[in-house]
Protein backbone atom coordinates (compact mmCIF):
# COMPACT_ATOMS: atom_id res chain seq x y z
CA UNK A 1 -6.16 -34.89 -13.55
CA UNK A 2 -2.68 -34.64 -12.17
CA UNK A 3 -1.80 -32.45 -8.76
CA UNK A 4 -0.67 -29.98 -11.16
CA UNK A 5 -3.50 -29.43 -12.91
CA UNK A 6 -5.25 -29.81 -9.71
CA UNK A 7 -3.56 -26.94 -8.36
CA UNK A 8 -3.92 -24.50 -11.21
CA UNK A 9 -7.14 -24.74 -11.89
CA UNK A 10 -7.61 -24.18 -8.16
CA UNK A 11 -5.83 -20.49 -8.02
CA UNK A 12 -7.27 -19.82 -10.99
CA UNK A 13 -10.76 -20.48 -8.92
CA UNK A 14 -9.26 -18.86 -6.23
CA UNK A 15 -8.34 -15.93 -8.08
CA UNK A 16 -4.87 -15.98 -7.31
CA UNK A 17 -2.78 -16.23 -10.48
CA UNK A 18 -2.14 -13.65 -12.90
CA UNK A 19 -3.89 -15.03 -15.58
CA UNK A 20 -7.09 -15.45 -13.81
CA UNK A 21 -6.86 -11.52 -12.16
CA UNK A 22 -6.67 -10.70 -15.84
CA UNK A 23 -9.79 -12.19 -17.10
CA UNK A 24 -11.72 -10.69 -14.56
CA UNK A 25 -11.02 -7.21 -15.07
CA UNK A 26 -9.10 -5.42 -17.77
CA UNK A 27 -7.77 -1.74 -16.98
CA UNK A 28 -10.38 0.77 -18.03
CA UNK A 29 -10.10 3.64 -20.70
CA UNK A 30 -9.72 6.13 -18.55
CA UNK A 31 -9.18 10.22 -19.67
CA UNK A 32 -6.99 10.76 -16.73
CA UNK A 33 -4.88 7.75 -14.55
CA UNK A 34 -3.44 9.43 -11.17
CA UNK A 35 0.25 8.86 -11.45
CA UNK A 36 0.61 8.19 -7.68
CA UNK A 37 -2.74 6.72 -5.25
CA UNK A 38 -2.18 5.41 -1.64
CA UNK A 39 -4.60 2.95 0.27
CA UNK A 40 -5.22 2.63 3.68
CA UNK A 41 -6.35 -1.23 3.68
CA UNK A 42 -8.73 -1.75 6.34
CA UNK A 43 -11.35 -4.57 7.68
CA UNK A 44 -9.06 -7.30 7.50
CA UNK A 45 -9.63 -8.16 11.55
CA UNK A 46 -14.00 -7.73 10.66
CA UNK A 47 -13.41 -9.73 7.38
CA UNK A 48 -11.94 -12.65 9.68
CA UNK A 49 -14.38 -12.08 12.85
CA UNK A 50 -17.66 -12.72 10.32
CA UNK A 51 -16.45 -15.99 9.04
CA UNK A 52 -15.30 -17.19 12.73
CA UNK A 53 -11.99 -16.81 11.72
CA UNK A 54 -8.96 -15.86 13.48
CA UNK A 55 -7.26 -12.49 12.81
CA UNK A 56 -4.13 -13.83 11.26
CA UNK A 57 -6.27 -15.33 8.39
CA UNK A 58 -7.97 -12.12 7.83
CA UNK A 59 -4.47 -11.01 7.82
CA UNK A 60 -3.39 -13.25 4.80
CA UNK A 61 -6.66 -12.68 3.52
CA UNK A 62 -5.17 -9.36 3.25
CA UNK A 63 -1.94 -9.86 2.08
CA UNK A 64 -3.74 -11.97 -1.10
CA UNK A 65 -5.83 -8.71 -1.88
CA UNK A 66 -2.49 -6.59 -1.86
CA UNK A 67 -0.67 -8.58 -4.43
CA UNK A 68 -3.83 -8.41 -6.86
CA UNK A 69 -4.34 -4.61 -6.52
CA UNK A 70 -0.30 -4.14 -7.00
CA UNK A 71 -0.91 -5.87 -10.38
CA UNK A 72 -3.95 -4.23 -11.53
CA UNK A 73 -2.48 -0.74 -10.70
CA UNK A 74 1.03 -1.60 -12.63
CA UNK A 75 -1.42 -2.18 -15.48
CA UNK A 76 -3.56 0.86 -15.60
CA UNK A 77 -0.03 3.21 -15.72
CA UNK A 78 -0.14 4.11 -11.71
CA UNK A 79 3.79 5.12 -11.06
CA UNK A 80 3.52 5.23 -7.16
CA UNK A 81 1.15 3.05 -5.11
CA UNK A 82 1.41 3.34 -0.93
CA UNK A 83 -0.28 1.72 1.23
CA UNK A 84 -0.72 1.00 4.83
CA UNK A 85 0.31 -2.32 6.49
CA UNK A 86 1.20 -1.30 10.03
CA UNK A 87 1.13 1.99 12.16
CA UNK A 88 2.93 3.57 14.82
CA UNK A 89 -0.73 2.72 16.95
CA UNK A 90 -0.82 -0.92 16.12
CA UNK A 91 1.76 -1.71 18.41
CA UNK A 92 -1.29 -1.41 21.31
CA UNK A 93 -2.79 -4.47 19.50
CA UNK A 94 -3.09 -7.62 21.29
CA UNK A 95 0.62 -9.02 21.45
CA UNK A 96 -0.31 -12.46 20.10
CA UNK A 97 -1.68 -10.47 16.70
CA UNK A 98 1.31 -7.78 16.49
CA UNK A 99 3.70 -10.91 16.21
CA UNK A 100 1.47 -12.86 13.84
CA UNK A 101 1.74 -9.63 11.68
CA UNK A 102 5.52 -9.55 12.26
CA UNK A 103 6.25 -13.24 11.05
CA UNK A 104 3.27 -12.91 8.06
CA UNK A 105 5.34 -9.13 7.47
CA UNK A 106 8.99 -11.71 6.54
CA UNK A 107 6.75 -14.65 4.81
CA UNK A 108 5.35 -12.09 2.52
CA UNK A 109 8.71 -10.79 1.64
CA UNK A 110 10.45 -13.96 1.53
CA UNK A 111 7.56 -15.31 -0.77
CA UNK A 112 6.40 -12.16 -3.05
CA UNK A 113 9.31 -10.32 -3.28
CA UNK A 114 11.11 -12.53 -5.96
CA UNK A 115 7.64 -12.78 -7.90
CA UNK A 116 7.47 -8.61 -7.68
CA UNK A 117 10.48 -8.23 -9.23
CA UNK A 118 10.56 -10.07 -11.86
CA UNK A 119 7.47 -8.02 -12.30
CA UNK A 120 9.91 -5.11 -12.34
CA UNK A 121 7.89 -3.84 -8.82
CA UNK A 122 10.66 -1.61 -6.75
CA UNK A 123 10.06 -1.98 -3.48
CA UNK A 124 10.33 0.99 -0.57
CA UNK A 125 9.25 1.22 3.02
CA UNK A 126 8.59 4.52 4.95
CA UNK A 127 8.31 4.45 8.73
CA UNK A 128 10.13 4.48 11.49
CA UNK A 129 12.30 1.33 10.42
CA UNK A 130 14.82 1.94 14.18
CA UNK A 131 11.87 0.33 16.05
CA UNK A 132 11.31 -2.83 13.96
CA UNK A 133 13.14 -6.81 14.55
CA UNK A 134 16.88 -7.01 13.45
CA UNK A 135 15.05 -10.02 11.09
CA UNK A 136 12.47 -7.85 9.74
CA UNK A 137 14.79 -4.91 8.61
CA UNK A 138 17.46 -6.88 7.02
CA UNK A 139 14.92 -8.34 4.59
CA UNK A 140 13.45 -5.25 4.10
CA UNK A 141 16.84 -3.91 3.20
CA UNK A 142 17.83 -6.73 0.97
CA UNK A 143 13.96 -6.66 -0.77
CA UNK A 144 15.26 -2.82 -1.06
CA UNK A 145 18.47 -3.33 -2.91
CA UNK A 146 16.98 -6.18 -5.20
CA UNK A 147 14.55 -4.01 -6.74
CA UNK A 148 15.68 -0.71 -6.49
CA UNK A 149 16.41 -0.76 -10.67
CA UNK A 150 12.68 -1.63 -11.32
CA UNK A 151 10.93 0.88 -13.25
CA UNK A 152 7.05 -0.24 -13.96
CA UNK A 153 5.42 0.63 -10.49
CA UNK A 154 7.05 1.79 -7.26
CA UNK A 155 5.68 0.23 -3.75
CA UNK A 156 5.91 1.96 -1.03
CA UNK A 157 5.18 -0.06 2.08
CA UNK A 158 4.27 2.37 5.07
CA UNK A 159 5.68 -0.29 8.04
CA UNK A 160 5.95 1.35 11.61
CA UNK A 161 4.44 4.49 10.10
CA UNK A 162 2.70 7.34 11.40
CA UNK A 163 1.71 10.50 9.73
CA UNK A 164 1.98 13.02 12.84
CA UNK A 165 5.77 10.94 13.78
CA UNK A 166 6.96 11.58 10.04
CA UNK A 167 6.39 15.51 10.52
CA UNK A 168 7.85 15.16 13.50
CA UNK A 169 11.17 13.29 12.55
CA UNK A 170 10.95 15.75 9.68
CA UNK A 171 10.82 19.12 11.59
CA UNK A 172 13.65 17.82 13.76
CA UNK A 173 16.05 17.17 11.00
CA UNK A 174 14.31 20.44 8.92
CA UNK A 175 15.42 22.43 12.09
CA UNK A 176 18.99 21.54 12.60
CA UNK A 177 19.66 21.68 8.80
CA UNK A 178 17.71 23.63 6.65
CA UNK A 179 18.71 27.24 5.77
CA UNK A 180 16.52 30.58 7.27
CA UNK A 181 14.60 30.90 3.40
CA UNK A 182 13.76 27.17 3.14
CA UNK A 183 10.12 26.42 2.32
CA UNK A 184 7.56 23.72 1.76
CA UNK A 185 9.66 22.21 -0.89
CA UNK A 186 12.90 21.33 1.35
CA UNK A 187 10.70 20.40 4.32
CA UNK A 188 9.76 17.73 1.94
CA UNK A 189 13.31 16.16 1.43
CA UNK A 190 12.89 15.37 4.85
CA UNK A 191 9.83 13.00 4.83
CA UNK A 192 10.36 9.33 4.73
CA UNK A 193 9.73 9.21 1.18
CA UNK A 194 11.14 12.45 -0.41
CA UNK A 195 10.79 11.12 -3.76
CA UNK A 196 7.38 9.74 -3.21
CA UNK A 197 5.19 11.65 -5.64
CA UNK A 198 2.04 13.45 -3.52
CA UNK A 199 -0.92 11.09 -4.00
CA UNK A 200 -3.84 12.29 -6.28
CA UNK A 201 -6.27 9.58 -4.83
CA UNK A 202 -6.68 7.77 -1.10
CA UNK A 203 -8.67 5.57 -0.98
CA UNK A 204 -10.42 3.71 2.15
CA UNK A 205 -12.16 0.29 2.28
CA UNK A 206 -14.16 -0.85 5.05
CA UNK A 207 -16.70 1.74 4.61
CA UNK A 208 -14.76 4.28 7.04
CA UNK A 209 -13.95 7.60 6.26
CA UNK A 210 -11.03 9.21 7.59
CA UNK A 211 -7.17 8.94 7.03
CA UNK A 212 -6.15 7.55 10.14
CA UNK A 213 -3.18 9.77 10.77
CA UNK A 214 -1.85 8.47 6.98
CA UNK A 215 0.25 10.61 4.72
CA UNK A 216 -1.06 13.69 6.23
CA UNK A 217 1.69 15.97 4.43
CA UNK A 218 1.48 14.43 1.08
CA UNK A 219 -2.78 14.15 1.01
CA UNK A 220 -2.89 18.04 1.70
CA UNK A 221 -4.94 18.08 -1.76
CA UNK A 222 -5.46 14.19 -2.50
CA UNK A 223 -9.12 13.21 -3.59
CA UNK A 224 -10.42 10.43 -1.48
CA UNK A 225 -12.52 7.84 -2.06
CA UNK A 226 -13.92 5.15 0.27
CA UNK A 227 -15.12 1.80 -0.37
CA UNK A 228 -17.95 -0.10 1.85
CA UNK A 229 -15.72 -3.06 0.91
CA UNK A 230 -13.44 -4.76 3.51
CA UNK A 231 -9.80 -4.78 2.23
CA UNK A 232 -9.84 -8.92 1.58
CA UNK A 233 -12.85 -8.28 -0.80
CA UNK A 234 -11.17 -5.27 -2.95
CA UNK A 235 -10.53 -6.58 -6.31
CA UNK A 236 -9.16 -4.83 -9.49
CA UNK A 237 -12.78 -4.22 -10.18
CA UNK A 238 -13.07 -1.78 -7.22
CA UNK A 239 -9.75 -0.37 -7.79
CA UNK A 240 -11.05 0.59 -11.95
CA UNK A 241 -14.51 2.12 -10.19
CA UNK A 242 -12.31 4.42 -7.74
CA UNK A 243 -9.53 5.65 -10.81
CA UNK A 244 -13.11 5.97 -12.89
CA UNK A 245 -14.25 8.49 -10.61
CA UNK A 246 -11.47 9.93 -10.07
CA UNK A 247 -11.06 10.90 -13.83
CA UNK A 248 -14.88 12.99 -13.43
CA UNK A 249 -13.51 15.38 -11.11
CA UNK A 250 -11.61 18.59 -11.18
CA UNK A 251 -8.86 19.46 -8.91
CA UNK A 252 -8.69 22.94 -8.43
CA UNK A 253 -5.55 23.23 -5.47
CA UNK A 254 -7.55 26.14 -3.99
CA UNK A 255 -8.41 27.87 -7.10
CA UNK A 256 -11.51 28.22 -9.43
């Protein structure tokens, strides 16, 4: 067997090519997809402490779940996917793990980036990008501009980002430059992501349940859904259980 071979039957194993994602879990028939879900991805730090591991590999533990869920939800027709990497609150981390997460935050881009578009992935971040490395935010602009034509799934990346800062930054702009008869719909233009369609679905892993100060604007009316599943174990699998329940309920917005 050659190192080749070696190697591919090894992801496949793994569960890290395409091919072997696939296999174990086709998209589901579903009466209703949600056209945009977010995901706050938690339990990567618990993931690593119960296999006396350090962070960082829980980390990239992570980072291996997020590229199989961003190919699974391409596949079941999901237009928008956001999801959490790193909040305005996990700068009180320990310092040794906030830069870990800073150099894994460019080796992920460096690495995935080219893969996710020929994919035809566009890429966005929403945060407060003033605050992060000169390094960091010239990749994320060039990752940006690379895939800003790609049309199958959008990304959004919440980096630096804080649900309670966004209003915030939002109101102050809002303020200073909206007319006296502007509404909900113009305060929106102001939010990181004006385009970013409202999310039907959240969901949680890790078995918590709360939103953690995420999207608070745009989940006004999101169903949410929480896994007992730490974010390195979430496989397509989970993700087709969540969009199947999703489908059995009714969103009434306040109504009957």
């Amino acid at each position: 067997m050659t190192l080749r071979t070696r190697w591919r039957s090894a992801r496949h194993v793994l569960g890290l090519g395409r091919q072997a994602d696939e296999q174990a879990s086709a998209p589901p028939r579903l009466s209703e997809v949600p056209s945009s879900v977010a995901i706050i991805m938690d339990g990567n730090g618990r993931w690593a402490k119960g296999r006396r591991l350090p962070v960082a590999a829980g980390h990239r533990a992570g980072a291996r779940a997020l590229k199989r869920v961003v190919r699974a939800a391409g596949d079941t027709g999901i237009r928008d996917l956001t999801v959490f990497s790193f909040s305005t609150e996990n700068w009180n981390r320990p310092a040794e793990e906030v830069d870990d997460l800073m150099g894994l935050f460019c080796e992920l881009i460096d690495r995935e980036v080219p893969e996710l578009h020929a994919e035809r992935v566009q890429m966005r971040f929403i945060g407060r990008r003033e605050e992060l490395d000169d390094v960091l935010l010239e990749k994320i602009v060039a990752a940006e501009a690379l895939t800003a034509e790609n049309g199958r799934l959008r990304l959004f990346i919440a980096m630096n980002y804080g649900g309670r800062a966004e209003i915030i930054d939002a109101a102050r702009r809002f303020g200073l430059e909206a007319g006296a008869d502007a509404g909900e719909a113009e305060f929106a233009q102001y939010l990181y992501g004006p385009d970013l369609r409202d999310p039907e679905l959240v969901i949680r892993t890790s078995g918590e349940q709360r939103l953690s100060n995420f999207l608070l604007w745009q989940s006004a009316y999101a169903e949410l859904h929480f896994s007992p599943k730490l974010w390195p174990d979430f496989r397509p699998e989970d993700l087709h259980e969540a969009l199947a329940q999703y489908a059995q309920r009714h969103r009434r917005f306040g109504g009957r």
